[in-house]
Structures are given as structure tokens and as C-alpha cells.
Protein backbone atom coordinates (compact mmCIF):
# COMPACT_ATOMS: atom_id res chain seq x y z
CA UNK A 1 77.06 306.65 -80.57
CA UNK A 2 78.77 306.18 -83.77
CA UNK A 3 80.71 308.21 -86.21
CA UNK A 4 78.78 309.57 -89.38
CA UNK A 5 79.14 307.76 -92.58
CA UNK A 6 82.96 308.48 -94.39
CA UNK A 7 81.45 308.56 -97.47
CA UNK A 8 77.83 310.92 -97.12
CA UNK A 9 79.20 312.46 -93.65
CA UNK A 10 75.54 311.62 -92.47
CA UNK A 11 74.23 309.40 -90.12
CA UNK A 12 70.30 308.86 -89.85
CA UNK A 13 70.58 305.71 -92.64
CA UNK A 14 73.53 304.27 -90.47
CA UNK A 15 73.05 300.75 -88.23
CA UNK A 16 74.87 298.37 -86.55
CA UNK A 17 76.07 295.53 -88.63
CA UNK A 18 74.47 292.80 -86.69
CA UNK A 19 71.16 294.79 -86.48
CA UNK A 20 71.22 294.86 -90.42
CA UNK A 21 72.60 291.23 -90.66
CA UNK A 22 69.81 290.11 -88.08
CA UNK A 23 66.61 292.31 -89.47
CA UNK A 24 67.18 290.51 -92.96
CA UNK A 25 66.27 287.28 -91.43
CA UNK A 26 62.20 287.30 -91.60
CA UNK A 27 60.63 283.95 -90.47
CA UNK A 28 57.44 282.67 -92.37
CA UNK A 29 54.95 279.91 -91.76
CA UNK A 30 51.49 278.98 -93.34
CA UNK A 31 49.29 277.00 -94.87
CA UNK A 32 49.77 275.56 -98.40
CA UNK A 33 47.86 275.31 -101.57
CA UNK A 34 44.74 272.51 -100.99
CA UNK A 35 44.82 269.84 -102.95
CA UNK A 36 42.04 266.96 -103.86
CA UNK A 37 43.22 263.97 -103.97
CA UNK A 38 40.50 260.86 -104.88
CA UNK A 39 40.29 258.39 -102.36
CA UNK A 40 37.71 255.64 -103.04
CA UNK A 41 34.58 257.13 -104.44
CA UNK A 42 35.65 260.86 -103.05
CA UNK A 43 37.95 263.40 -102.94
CA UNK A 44 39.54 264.47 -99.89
CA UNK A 45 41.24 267.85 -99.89
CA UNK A 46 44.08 268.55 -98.09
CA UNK A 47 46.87 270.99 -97.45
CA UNK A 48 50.53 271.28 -95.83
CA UNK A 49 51.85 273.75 -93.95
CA UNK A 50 55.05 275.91 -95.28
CA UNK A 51 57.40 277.36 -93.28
CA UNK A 52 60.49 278.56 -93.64
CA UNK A 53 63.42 281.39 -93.54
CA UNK A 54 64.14 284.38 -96.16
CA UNK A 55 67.25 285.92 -95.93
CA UNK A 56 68.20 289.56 -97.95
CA UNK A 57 70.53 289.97 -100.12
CA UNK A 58 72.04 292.06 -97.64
CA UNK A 59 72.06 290.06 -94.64
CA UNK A 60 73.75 287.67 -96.70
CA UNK A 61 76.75 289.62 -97.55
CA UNK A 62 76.84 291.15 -94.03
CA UNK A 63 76.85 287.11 -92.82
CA UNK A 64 79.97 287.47 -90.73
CA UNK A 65 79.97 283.15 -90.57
CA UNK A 66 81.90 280.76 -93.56
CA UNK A 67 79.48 279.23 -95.27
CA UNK A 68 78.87 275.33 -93.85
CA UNK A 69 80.03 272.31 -96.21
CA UNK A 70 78.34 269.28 -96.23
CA UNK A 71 79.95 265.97 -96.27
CA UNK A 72 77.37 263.59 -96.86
CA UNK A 73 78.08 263.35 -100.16
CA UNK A 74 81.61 262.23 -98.92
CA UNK A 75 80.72 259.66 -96.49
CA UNK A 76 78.06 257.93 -99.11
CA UNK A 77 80.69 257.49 -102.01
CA UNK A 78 83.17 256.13 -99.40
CA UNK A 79 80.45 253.82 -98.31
CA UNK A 80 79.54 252.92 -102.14
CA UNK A 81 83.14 252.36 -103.00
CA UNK A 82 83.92 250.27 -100.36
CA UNK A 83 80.81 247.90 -101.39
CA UNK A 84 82.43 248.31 -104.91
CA UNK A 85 85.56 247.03 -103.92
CA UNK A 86 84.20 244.57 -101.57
CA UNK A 87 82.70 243.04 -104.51
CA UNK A 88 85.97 242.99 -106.35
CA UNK A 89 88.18 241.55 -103.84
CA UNK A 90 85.99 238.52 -104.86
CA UNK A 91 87.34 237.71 -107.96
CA UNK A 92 90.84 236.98 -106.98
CA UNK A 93 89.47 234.77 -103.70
CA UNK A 94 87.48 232.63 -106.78
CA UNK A 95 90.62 232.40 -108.67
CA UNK A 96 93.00 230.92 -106.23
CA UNK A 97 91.76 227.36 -106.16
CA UNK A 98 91.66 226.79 -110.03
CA UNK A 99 95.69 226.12 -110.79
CA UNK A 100 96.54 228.73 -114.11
CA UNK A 101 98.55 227.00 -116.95
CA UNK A 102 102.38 228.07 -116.12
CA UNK A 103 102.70 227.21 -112.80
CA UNK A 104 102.91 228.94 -108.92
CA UNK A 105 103.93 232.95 -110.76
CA UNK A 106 101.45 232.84 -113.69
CA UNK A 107 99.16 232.09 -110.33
CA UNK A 108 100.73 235.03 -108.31
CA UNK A 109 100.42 236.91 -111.40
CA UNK A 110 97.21 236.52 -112.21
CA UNK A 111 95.62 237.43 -108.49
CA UNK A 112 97.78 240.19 -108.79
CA UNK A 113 96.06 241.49 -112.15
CA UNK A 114 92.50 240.59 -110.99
CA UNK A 115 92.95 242.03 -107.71
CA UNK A 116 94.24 245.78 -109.90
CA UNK A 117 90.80 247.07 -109.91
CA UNK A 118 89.74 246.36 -106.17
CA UNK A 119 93.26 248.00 -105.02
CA UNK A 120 92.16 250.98 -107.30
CA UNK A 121 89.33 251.39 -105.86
CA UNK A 122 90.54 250.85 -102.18
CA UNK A 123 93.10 254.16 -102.78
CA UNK A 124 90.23 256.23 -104.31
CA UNK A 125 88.55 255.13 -100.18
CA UNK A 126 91.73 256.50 -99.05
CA UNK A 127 91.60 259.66 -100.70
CA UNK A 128 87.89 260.42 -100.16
CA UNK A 129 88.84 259.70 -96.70
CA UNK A 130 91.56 262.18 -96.48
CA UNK A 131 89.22 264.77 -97.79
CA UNK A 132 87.09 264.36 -95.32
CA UNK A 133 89.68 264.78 -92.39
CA UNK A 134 90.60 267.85 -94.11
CA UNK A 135 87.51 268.99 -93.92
CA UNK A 136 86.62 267.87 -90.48
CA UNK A 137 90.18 269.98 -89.33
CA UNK A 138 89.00 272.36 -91.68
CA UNK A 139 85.52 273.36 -89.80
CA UNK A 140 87.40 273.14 -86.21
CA UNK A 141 89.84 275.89 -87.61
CA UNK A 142 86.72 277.91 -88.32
CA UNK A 143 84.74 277.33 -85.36
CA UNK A 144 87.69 277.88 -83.66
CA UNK A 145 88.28 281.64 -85.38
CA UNK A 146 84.51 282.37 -85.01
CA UNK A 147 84.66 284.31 -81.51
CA UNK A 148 87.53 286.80 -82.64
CA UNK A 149 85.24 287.65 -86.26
CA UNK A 150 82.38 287.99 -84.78
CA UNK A 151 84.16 290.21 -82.39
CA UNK A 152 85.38 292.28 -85.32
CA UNK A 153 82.16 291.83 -87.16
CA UNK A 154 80.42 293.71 -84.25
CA UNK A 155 82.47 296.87 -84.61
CA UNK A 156 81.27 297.34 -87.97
CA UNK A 157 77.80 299.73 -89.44
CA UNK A 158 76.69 299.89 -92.65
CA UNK A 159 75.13 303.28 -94.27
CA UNK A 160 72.41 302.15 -96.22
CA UNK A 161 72.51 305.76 -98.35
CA UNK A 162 76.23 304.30 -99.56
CA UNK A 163 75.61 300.57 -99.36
CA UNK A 164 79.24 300.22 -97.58
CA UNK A 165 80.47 299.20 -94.07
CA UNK A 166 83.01 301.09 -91.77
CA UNK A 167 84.80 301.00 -88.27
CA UNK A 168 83.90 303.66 -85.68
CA UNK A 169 87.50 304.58 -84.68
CA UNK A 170 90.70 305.34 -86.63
CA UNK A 171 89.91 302.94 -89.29
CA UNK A 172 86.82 305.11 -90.10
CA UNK A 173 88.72 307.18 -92.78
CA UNK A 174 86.81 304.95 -96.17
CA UNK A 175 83.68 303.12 -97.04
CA UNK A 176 83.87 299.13 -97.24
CA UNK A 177 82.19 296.95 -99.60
CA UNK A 178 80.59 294.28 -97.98
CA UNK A 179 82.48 291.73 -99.32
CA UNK A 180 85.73 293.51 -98.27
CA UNK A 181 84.32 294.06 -95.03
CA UNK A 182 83.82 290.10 -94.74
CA UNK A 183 86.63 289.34 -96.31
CA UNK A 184 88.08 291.46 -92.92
CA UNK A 185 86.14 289.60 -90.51
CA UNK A 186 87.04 286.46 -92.46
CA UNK A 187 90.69 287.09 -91.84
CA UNK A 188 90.05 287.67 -88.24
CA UNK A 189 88.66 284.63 -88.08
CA UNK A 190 91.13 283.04 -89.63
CA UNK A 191 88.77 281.04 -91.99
CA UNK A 192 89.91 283.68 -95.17
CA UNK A 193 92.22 280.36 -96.45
């Protein structure tokens, strides 16, 4: 059994962190509004199914995980620049065979100004691409620091009479806010950076 709440000194609103974190998740499914839509000379009426996840505001700042980043957004403007500067790369391959007025330079010159923006655009690839490493290492650092939060996470309960979150042994002497206490598990984790 657990300690009674620092803060009240009772202990019939206290519960296990992951219980609270886990009973805020309610699943949901059903059907949606119908809908008539004409088709030829009638209507037919249909309607979708809805399903989906709701999540208190509790469970959510009791969420002992960091919160996922996606990176498609990433990957598709690397992919557009790189069609971008695809496209620019063929200016300066039109350009070599008509000779510029002032002789081989001017020529050397002049690819080397009309191939500016393609090179441009090439380094802003290379930087979007070492975002995305940093992300990728990132995530693996976090994944990585998940067991020994969780692990910390699991030691916690939360008094709902207070609205805080404390340890069961020594630490036990104050009330956390949730944030602080995920900031904690965060730093266990090692994802608090």
C-alpha cells in the first residue's frame, strides 16, 4: 500500500499514476451522421463510421512518453528542393555550348553565376538533411531513455483531492505538479534536453 497524500494526509482519492494515466484513455466507435447524396434519379443515404481515442486532460499531463515528431514534412521539402534544383542545374548545362563574348573566363564565369541558385538550393538539401539525422538520433536517445522513465513514472500516485503527484518513500515529503513530476520522469529518461 501507499503512503497518504503529503499535502491532505488522506488517501481514499489517491491512485497509481499509470492507473490515472491509463483510465483517461476512453475508446469510441460509431456510426456517423446519414447523409443523401443524389445519384441518378434518387437519393441514396449513407453514413460512415467514427471511431476514435479521447484522452483527459489529465492523462495527458500524467503521459510519462515525449511527445512524437513527425518528419514528413522534412523528407517532402528535401524531395521538392531537390526537383527545384534539379531543374536549375539545367541552365548552366544550356549555357555551355553557346561561346559568351570575352572569351574561356567570361564562360567560366558565367556557369558559375547561373549555376548560384542551384548550389543554393543544394546546401538548403544539406541542411534539411542534417535536421533530419538530428532528429532520427534524437528519437533513438528517447526510445533509448524510455525503460528507466517509465520505471520512475511507475513509482509515482496522484491525489486527485490536491491535483499533485508524489513518491511513496523518502521523497514523499511535498506534492508535485504534474508537469514537475514529468519533467522528473523526463530527466530520467533522459529526453528532458
Amino acid at each position: 500500500m501507499t503512503e497518504p497524500c503529503p499535502s491532505c494526509g488522506l488517501l481514499d482519492q489517491v491512485q497509481h499514476v499509470p492507473a490515472v494515466y491509463h483510465g483517461g484513455h476512453s475508446f469510441y466507435r460509431g456510426q456517423g451522421p446519414m447523409v443523401a447524396v443524389p445519384a441518378g434519379d434518387g437519393v441514396i443515404y449513407t453514413s460512415s463510421q467514427v471511431s476514435g481515442v479521447t484522452v483527459t486532460g489529465m492523462a495527458r499531463a500524467l503521459d510519462p512518453f515525449p511527445l512524437p515528431r513527425r518528419n514528413g514534412g522534412l523528407v517532402a521539402a528535401v524531395i521538392a528542393l531537390v526537383l527545384v534544383g534539379s531543374c536549375f542545374l539545367l541552365l548552366p548545362l544550356s549555357a555551355v555550348d553557346d561561346p559568351p563574348p570575352g572569351g574561356a573566363g567570361a564562360k567560366v564565369l558565367g556557369i558559375a553565376v547561373i549555376s548560384l541558385p542551384s548550389l543554393c538550393v543544394f546546401v538548403a538539401v544539406g541542411m534539411l538533411v542534417w535536421l533530419y539525422v538530428r532528429r532520427l538520433r534524437a528519437h533513438r536517445r528517447q526510445r533509448r531513455g524510455v525503460p528507466a522513465a517509465k520505471q520512475v513514472w511507475e513509482q509515482g500516485w496522484f491525489c486527485h483531492r490536491c491535483g499533485g503527484v508524489y513518491f511513496a518513500d523518502a521523497r514523499a515529503e511535498r506534492l508535485l505538479t504534474p508537469e514537475h513530476f514529468r519533467q522528473l520522469v523526463a530527466r530520467a529518461g533522459g529526453y528532458d534536453r
